[in-house]
C-alpha atoms as a PDB file:
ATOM      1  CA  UNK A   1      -4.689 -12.627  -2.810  1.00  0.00           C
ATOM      2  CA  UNK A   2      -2.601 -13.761  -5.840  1.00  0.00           C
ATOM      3  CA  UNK A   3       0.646 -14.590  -4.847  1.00  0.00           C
ATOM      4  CA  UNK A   4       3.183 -12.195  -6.368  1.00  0.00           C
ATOM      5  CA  UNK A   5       6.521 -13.461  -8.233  1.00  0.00           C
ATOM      6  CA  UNK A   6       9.478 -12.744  -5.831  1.00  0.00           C
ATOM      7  CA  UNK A   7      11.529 -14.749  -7.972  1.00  0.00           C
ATOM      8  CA  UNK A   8      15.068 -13.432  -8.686  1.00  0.00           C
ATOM      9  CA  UNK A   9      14.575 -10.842  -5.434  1.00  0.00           C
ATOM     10  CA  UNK A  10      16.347  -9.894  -2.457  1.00  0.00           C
ATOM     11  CA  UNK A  11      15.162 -12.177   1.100  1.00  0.00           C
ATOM     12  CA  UNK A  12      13.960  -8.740   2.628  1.00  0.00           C
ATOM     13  CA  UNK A  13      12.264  -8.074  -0.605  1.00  0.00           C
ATOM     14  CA  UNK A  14      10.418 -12.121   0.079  1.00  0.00           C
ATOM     15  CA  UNK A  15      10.501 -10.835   3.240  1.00  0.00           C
ATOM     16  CA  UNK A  16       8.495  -7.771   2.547  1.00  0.00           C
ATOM     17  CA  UNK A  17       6.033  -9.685   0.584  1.00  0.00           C
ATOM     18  CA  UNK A  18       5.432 -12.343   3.001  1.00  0.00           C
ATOM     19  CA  UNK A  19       4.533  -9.777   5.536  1.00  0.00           C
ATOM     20  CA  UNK A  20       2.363  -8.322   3.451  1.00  0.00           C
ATOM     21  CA  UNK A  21       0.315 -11.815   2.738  1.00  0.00           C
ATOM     22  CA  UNK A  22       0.296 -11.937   5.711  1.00  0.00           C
ATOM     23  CA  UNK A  23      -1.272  -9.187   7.166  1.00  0.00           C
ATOM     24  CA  UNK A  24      -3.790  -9.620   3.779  1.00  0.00           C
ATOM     25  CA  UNK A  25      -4.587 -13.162   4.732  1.00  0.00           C
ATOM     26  CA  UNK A  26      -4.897 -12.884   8.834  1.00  0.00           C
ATOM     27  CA  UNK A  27      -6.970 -10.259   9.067  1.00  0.00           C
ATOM     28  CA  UNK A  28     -10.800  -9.989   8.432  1.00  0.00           C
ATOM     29  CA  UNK A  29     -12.189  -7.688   6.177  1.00  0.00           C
ATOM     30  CA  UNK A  30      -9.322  -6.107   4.028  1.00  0.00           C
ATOM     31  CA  UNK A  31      -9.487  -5.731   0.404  1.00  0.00           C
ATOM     32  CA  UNK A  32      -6.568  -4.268  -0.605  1.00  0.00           C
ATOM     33  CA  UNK A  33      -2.677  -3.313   0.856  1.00  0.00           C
ATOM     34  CA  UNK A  34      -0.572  -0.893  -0.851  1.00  0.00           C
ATOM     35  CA  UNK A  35       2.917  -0.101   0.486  1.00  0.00           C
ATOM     36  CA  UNK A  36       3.578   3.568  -1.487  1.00  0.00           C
ATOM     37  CA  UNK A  37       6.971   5.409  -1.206  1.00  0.00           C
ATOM     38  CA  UNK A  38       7.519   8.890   0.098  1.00  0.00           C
ATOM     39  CA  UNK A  39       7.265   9.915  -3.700  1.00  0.00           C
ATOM     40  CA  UNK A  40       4.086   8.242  -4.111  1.00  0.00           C
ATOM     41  CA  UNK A  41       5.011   5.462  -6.028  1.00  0.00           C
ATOM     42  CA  UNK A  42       3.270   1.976  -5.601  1.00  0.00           C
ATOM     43  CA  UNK A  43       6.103  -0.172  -3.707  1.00  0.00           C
ATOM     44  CA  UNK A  44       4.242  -3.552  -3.321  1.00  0.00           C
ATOM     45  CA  UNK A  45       0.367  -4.120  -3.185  1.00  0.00           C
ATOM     46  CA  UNK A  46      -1.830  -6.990  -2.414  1.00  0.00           C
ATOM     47  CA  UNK A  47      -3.203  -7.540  -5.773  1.00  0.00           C
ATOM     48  CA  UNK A  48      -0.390  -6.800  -8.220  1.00  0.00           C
ATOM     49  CA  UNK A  49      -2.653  -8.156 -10.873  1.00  0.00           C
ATOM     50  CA  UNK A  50      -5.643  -5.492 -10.895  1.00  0.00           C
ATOM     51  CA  UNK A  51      -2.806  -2.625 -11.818  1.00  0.00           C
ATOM     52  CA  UNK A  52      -2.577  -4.329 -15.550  1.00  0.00           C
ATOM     53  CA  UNK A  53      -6.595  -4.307 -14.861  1.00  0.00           C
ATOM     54  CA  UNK A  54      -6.512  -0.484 -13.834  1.00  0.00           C
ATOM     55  CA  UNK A  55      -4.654   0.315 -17.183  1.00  0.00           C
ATOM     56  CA  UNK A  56      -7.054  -1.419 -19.408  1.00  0.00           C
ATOM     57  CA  UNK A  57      -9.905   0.084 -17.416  1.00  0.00           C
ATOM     58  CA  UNK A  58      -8.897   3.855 -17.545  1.00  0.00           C
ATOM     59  CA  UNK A  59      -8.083   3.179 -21.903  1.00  0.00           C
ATOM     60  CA  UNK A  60     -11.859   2.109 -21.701  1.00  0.00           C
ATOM     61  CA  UNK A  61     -13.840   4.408 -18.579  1.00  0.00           C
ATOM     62  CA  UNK A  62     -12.103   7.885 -18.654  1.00  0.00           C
ATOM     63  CA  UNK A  63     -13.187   8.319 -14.817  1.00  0.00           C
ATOM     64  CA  UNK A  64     -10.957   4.751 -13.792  1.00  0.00           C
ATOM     65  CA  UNK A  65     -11.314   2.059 -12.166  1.00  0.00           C
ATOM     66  CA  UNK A  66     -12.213   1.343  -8.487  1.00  0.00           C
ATOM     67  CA  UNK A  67     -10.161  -0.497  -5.983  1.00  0.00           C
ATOM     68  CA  UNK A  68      -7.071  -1.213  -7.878  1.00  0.00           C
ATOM     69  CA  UNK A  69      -3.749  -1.439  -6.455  1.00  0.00           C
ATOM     70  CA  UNK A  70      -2.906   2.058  -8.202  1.00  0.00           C
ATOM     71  CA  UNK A  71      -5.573   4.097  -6.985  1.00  0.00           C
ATOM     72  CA  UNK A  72      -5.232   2.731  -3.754  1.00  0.00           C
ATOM     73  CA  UNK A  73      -1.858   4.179  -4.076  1.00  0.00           C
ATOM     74  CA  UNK A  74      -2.782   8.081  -5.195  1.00  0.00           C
ATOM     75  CA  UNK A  75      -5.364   7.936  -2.526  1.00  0.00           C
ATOM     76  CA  UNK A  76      -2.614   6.701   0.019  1.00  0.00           C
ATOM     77  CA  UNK A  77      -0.276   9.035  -1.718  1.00  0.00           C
ATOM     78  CA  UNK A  78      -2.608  12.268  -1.131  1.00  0.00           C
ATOM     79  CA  UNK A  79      -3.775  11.513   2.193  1.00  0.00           C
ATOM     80  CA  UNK A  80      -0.399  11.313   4.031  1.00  0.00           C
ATOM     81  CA  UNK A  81       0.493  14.122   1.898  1.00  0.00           C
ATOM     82  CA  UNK A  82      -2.553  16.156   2.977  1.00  0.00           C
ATOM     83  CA  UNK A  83      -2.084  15.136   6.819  1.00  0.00           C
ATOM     84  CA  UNK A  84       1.785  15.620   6.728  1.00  0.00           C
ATOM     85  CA  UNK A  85       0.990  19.024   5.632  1.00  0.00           C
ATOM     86  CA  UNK A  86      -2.033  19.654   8.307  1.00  0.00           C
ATOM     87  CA  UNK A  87       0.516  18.697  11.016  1.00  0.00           C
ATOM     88  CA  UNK A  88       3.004  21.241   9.802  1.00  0.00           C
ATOM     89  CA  UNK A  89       0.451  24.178   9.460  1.00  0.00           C
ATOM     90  CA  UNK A  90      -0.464  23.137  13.384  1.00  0.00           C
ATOM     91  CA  UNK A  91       2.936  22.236  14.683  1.00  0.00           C
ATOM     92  CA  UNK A  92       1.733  18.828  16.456  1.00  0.00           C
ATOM     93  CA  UNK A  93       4.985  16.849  15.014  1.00  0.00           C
ATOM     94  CA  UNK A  94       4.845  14.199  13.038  1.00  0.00           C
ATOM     95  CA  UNK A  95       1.222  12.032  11.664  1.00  0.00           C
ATOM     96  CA  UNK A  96       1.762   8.685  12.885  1.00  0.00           C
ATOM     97  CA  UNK A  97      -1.710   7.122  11.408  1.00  0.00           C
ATOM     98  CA  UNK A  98      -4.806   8.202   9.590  1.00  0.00           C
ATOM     99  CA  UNK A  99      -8.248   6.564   9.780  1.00  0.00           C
ATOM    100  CA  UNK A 100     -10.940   7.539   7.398  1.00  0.00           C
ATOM    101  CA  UNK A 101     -14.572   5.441   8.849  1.00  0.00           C
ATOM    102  CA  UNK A 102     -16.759   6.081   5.242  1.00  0.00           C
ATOM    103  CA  UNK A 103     -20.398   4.039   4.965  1.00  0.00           C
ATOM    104  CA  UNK A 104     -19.059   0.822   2.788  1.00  0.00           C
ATOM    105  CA  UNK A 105     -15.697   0.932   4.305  1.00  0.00           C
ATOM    106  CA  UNK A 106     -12.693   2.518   5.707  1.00  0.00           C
ATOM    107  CA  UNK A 107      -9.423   3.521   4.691  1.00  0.00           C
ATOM    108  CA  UNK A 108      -5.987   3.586   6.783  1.00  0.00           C
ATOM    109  CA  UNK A 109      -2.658   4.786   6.369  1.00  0.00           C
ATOM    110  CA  UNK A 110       0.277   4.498   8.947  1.00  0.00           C
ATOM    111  CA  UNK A 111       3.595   5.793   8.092  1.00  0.00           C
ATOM    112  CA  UNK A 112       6.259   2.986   7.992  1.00  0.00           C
ATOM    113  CA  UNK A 113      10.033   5.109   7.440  1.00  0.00           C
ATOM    114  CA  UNK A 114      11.309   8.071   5.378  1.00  0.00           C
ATOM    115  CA  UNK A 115       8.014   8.859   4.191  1.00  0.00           C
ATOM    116  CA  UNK A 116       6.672   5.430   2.941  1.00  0.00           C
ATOM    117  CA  UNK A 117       2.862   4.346   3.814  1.00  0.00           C
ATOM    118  CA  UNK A 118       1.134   1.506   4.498  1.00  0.00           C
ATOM    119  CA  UNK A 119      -2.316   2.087   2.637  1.00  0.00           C
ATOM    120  CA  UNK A 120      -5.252  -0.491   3.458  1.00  0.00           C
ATOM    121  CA  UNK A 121      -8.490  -0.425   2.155  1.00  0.00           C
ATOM    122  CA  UNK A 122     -10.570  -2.077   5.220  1.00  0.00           C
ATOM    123  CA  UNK A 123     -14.649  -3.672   4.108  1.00  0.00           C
ATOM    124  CA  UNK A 124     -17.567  -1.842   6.794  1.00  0.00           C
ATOM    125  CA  UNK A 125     -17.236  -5.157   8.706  1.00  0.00           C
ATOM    126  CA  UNK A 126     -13.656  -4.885   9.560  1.00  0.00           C
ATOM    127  CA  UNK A 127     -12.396  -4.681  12.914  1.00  0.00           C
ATOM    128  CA  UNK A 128     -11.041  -0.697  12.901  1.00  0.00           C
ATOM    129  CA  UNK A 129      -8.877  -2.151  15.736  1.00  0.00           C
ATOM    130  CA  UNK A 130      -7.314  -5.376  14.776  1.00  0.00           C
ATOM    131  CA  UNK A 131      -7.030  -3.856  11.341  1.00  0.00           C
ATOM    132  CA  UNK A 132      -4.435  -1.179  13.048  1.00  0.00           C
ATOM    133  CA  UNK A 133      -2.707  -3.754  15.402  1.00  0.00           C
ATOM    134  CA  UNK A 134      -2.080  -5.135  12.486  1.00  0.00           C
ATOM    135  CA  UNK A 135      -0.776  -2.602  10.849  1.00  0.00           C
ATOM    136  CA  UNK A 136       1.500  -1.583  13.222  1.00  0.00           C
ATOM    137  CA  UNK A 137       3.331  -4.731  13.835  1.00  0.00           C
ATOM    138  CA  UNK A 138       3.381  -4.568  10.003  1.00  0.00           C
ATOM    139  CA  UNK A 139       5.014  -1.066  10.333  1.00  0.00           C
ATOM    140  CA  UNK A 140       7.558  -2.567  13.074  1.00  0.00           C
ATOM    141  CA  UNK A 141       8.709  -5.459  11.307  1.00  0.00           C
ATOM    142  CA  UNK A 142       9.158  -3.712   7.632  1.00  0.00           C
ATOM    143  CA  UNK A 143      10.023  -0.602   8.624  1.00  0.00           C
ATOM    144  CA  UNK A 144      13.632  -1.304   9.409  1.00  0.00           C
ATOM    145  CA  UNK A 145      14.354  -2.945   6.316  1.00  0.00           C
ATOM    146  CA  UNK A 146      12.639  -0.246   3.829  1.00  0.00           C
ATOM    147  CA  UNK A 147      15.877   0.739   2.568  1.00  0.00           C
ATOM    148  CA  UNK A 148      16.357   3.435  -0.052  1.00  0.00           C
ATOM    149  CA  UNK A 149      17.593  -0.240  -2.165  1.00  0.00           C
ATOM    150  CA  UNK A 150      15.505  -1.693  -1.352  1.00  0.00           C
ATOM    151  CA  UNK A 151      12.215   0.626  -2.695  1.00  0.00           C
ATOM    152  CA  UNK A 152      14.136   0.776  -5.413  1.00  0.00           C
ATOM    153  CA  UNK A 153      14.919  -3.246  -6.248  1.00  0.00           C
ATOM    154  CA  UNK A 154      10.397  -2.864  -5.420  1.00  0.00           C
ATOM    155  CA  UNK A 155       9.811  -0.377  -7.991  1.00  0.00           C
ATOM    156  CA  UNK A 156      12.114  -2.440 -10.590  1.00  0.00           C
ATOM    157  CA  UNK A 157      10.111  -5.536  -9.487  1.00  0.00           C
ATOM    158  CA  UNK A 158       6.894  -3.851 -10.091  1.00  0.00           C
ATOM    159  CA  UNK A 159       7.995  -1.910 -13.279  1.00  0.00           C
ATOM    160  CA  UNK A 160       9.439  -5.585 -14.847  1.00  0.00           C
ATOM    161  CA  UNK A 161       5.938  -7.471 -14.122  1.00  0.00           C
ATOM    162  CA  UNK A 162       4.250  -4.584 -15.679  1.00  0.00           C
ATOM    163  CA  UNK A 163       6.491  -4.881 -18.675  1.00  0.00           C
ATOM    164  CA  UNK A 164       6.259  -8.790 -18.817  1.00  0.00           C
ATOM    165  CA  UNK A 165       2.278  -8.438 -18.568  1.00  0.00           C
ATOM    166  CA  UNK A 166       2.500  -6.037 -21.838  1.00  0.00           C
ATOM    167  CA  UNK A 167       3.839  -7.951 -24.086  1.00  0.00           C
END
């Protein structure tokens, strides 16, 4: 993982980061973190670099790229949609995590507060059960500090490397 700028941000914004090295670094088999807002925006993401990557690729492919940061994001984004809405239509209260087990890999998403997900896209080798321990101390130690600010001083963060990368 490339070590993202926090530079000029708030300590729980470092804070937020760090965890999210963290959890990236520690843990056996992931690929790729995204943290995505109830809105569906990308928040933070393991590999801020492949988004400028992702643009470049979908002005070249029209069908995108795989892996980035941003599709992990939409995918993220429309599964806890989906599932939210599943749990409504059955009345079983609220999703708390989602596990998709695929042949090359698996995907999970655990709601962190106010709608916000924690996306991770896991290799076939990874531990499905460390990889959600993991997750959910993520969850407990970030989830009390995901502030309407501060997804907002994330998105500005995200939106300014973007901009910097452009020019």
């Amino acid at each position: 993982m490339t070590a993202p700028s926090t530079f000029g941000l708030s300590s729980e914004a470092r804070n937020l980061h760090w965890l999210l090295t963290n959890l990236v670094e520690e843990v056996p088999g992931i690929q790729s973190v995204a943290v995505v807002s109830s809105d569906g925006l990308l928040l933070l993401s393991s590999d801020p670099g492949r988004n400028d990557e992702a643009r470049q690729a979908r002005e070249t492919k029209p069908s995108g790229p795989r892996g980035s940061s941003a599709d992990l994001a939409t995918i993220v984004s429309g599964i806890g949609s989906l599932t939210i809405g599943a749990a409504k239509l059955m009345a079983f209260g609220g999703v708390k995590h989602t596990m998709i087990a695929m042949d090359e890999g698996s995907l999970f998403v655990m709601s962190i507060s106010d709608g916000s997900l924690l996306g991770v896209h896991g290799s076939a080798d990874c531990d499905m059960s460390v990889v959600a321990y993991h997750m959910a101390l993520f969850v407990g130690r970030a989830g009390h500090v995901l502030t309407p600010e501060l997804r907002s001083e994330l998105r500005q963060s995200l939106e300014s490397a973007a901009a910097g990368s452009a020019r």
